[in-house]
N, C-alpha and C. Protein backbone atom coordinates (compact mmCIF):
# COMPACT_ATOMS: atom_id res chain seq x y z
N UNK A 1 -75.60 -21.06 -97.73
CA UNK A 1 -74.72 -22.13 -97.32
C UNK A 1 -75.54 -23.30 -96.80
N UNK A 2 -76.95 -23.55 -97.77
CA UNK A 2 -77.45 -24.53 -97.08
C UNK A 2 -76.76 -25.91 -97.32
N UNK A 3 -77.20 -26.74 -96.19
CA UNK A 3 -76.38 -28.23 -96.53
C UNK A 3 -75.02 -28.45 -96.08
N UNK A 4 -74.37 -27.35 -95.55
CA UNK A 4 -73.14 -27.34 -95.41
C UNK A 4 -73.19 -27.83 -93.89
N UNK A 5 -71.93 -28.75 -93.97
CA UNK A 5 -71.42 -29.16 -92.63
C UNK A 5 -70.78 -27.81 -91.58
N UNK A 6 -69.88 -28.21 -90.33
CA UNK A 6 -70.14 -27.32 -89.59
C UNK A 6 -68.51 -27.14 -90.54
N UNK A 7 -67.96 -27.96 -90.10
CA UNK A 7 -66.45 -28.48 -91.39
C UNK A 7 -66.24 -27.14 -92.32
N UNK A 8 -67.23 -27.46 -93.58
CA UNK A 8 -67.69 -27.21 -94.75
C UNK A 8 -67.46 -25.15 -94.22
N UNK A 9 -67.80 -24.82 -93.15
CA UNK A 9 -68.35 -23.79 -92.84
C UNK A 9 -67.11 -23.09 -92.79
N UNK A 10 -66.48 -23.79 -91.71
CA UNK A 10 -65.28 -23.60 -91.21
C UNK A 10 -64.27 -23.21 -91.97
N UNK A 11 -64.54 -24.22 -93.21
CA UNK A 11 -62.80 -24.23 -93.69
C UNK A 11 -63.33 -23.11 -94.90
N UNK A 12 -63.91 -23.17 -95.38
CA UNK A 12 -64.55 -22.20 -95.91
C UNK A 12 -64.22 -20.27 -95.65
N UNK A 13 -64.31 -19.82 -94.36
CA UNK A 13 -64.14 -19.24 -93.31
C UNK A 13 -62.66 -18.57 -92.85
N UNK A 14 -62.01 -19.77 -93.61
CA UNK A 14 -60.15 -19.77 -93.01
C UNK A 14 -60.40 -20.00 -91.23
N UNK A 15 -60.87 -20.75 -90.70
CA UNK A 15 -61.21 -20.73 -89.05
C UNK A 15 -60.61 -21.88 -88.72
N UNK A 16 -59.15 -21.83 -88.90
CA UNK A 16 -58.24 -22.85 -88.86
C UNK A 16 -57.81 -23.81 -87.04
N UNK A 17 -58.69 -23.05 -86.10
CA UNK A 17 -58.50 -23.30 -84.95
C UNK A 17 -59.94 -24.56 -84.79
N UNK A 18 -61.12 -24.03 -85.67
CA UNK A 18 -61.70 -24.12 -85.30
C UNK A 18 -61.97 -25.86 -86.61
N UNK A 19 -61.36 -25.95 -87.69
CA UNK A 19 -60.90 -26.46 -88.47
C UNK A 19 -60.37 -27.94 -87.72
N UNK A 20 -59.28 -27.46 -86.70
CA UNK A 20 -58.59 -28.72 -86.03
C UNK A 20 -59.63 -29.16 -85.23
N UNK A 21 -60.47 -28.81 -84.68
CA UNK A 21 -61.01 -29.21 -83.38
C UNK A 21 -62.48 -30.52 -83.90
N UNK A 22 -62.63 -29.49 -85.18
CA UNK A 22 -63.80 -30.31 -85.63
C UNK A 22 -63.45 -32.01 -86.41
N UNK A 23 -62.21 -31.83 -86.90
CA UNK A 23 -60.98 -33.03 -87.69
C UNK A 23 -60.92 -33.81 -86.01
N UNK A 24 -60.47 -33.28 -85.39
CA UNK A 24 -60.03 -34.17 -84.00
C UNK A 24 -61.73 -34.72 -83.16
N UNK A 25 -62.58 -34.18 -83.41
CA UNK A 25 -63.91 -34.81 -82.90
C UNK A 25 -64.40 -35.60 -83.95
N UNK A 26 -63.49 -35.91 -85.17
CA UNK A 26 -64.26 -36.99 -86.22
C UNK A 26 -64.77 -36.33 -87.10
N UNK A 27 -64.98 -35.09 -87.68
CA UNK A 27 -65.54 -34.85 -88.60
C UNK A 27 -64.96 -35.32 -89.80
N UNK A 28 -65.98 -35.57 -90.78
CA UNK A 28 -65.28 -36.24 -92.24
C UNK A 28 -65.14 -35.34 -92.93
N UNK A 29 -64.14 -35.67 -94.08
CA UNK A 29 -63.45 -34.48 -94.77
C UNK A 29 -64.10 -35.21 -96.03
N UNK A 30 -64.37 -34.73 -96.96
CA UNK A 30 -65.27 -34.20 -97.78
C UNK A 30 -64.68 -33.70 -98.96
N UNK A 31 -65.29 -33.76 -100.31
CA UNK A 31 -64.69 -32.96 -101.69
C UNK A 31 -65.48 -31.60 -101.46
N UNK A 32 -66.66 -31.53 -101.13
CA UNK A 32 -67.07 -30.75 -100.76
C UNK A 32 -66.51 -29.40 -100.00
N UNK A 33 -65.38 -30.11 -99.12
CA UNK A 33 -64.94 -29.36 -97.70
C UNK A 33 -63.89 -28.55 -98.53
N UNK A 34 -63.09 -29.44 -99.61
CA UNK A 34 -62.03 -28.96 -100.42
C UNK A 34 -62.13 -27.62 -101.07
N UNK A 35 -63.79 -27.77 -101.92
CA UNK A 35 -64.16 -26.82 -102.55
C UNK A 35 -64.00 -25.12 -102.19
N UNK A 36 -64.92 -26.01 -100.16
CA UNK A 36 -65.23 -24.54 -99.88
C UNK A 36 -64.57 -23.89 -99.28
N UNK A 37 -63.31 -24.80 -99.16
CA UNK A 37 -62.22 -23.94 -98.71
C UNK A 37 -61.24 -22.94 -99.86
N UNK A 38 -61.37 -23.39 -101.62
CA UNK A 38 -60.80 -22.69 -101.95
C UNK A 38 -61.90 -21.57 -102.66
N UNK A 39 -62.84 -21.78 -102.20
CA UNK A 39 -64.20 -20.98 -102.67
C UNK A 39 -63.64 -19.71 -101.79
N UNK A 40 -63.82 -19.70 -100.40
CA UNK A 40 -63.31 -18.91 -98.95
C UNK A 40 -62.30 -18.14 -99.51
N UNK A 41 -61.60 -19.01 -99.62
CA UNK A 41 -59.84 -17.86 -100.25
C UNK A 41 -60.52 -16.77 -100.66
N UNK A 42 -61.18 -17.19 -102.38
CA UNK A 42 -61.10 -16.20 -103.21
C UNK A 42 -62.18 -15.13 -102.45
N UNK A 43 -63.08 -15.92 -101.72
CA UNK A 43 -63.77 -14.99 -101.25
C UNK A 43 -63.52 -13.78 -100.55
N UNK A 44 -62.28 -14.25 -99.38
CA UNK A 44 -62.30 -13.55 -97.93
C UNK A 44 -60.42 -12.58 -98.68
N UNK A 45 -59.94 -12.79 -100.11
CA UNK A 45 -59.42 -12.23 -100.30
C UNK A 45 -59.35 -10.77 -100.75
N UNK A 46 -61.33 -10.65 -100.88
CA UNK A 46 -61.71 -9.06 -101.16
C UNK A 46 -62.10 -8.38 -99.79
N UNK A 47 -61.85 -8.80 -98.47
CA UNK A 47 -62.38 -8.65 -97.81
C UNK A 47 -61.85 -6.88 -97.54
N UNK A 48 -62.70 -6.02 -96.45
CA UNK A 48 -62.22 -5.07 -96.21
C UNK A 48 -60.93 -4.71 -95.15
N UNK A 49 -60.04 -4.10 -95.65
CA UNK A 49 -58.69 -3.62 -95.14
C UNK A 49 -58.94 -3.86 -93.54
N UNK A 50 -57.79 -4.37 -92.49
CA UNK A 50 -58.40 -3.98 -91.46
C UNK A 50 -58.78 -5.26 -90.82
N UNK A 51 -59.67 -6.04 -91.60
CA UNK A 51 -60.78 -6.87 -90.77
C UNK A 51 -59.17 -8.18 -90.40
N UNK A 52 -60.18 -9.23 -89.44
CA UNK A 52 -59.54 -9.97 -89.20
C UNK A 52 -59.04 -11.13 -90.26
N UNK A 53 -58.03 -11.70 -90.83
CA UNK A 53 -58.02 -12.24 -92.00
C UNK A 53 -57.74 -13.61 -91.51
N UNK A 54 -58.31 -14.58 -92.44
CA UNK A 54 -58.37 -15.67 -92.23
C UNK A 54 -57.27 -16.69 -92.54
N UNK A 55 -57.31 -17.65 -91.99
CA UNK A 55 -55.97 -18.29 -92.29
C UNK A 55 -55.63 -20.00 -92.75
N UNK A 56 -56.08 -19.72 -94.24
CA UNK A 56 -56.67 -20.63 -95.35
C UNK A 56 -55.21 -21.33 -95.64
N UNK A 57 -54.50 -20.90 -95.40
CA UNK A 57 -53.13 -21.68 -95.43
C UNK A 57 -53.34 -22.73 -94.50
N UNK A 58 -53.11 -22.23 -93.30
CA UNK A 58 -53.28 -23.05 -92.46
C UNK A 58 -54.43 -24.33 -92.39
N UNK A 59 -55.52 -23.67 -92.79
CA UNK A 59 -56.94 -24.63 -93.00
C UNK A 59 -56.36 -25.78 -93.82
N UNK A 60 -55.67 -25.01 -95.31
CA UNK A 60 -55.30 -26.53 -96.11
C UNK A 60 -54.39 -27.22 -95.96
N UNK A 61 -53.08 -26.94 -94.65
CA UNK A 61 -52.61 -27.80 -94.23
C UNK A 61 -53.44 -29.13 -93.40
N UNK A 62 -54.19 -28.31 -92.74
CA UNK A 62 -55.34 -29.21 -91.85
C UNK A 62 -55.82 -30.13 -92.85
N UNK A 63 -56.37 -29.86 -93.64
CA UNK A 63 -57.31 -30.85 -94.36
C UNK A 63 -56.57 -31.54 -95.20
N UNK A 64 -55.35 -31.15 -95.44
CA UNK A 64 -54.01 -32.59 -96.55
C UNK A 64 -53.86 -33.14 -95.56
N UNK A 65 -53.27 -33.06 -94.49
CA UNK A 65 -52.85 -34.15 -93.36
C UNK A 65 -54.39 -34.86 -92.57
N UNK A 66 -55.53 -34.56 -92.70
CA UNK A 66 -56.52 -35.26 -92.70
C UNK A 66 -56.84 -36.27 -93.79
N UNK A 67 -56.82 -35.71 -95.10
CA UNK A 67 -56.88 -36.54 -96.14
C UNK A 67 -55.95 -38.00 -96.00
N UNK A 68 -54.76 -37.51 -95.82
CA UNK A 68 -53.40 -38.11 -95.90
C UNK A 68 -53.81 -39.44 -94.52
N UNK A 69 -54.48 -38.93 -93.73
CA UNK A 69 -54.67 -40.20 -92.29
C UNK A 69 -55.38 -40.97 -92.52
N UNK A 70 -54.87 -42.23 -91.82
CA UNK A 70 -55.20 -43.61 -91.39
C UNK A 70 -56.21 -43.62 -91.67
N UNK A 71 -56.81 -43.13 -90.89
CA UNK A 71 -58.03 -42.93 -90.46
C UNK A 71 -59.44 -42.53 -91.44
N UNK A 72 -59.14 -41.87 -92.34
CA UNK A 72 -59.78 -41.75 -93.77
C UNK A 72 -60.47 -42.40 -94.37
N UNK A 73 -61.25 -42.42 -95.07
CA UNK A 73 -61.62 -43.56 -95.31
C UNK A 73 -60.86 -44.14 -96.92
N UNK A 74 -60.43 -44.69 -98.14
CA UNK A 74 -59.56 -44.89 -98.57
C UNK A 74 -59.29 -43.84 -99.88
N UNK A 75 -60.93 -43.53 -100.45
CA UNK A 75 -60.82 -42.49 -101.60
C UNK A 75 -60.92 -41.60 -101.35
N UNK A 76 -60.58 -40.62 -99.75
CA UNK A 76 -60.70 -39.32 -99.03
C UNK A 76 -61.41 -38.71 -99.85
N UNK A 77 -62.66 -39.03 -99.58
CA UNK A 77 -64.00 -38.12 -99.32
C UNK A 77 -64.90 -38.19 -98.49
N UNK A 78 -64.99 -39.78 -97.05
CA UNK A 78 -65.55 -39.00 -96.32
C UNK A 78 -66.69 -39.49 -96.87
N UNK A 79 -67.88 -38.93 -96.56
CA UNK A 79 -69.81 -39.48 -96.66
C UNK A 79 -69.49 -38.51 -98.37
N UNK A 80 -70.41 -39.09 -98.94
CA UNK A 80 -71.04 -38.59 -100.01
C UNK A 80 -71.87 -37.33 -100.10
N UNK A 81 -71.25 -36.77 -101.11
CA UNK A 81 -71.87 -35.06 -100.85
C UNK A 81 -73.81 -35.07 -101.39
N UNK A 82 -74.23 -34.48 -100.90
CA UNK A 82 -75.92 -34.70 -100.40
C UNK A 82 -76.20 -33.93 -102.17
């Protein structure tokens, strides 16, 4: 996961708490961020029975209503992927 933002990590992760906090301190949202969040799904959908499951729903609500803000910059992506 080199190169990856903390974002990137996160949403990736389904760490949807952790998702808002990083959006609300300014982090930029990214095509990148998009990816690795539906990368995560498929990933954390083999995960083992039991474990704590992540909550990638929630993550991609976070990141449409980020996209979707003011605040964005206009072609929601955010810095250029490295």
């Amino acid at each position: 996961m080199r190169d990856r933002t903390p974002l990137d990590r996160a949403a990736r992760f389904g760490y949807a708490a952790t998702v808002e906090r990083l959006l609300a301190r300014g982090a930029l949202l990214t095509e990148r961020t998009i990816r690795e969040e539906r990368e995560g799904e498929r990933f954390t959908a083999r995960a083992t029975p039991g474990t704590r499951r992540p909550d990638h729903q929630a993550v991609r609500a976070l990141l449409a209503a980020a996209r979707e803000s003011p605040m964005s910059p206009p072609d929601g992506r955010g810095t250029p992927d490295r």
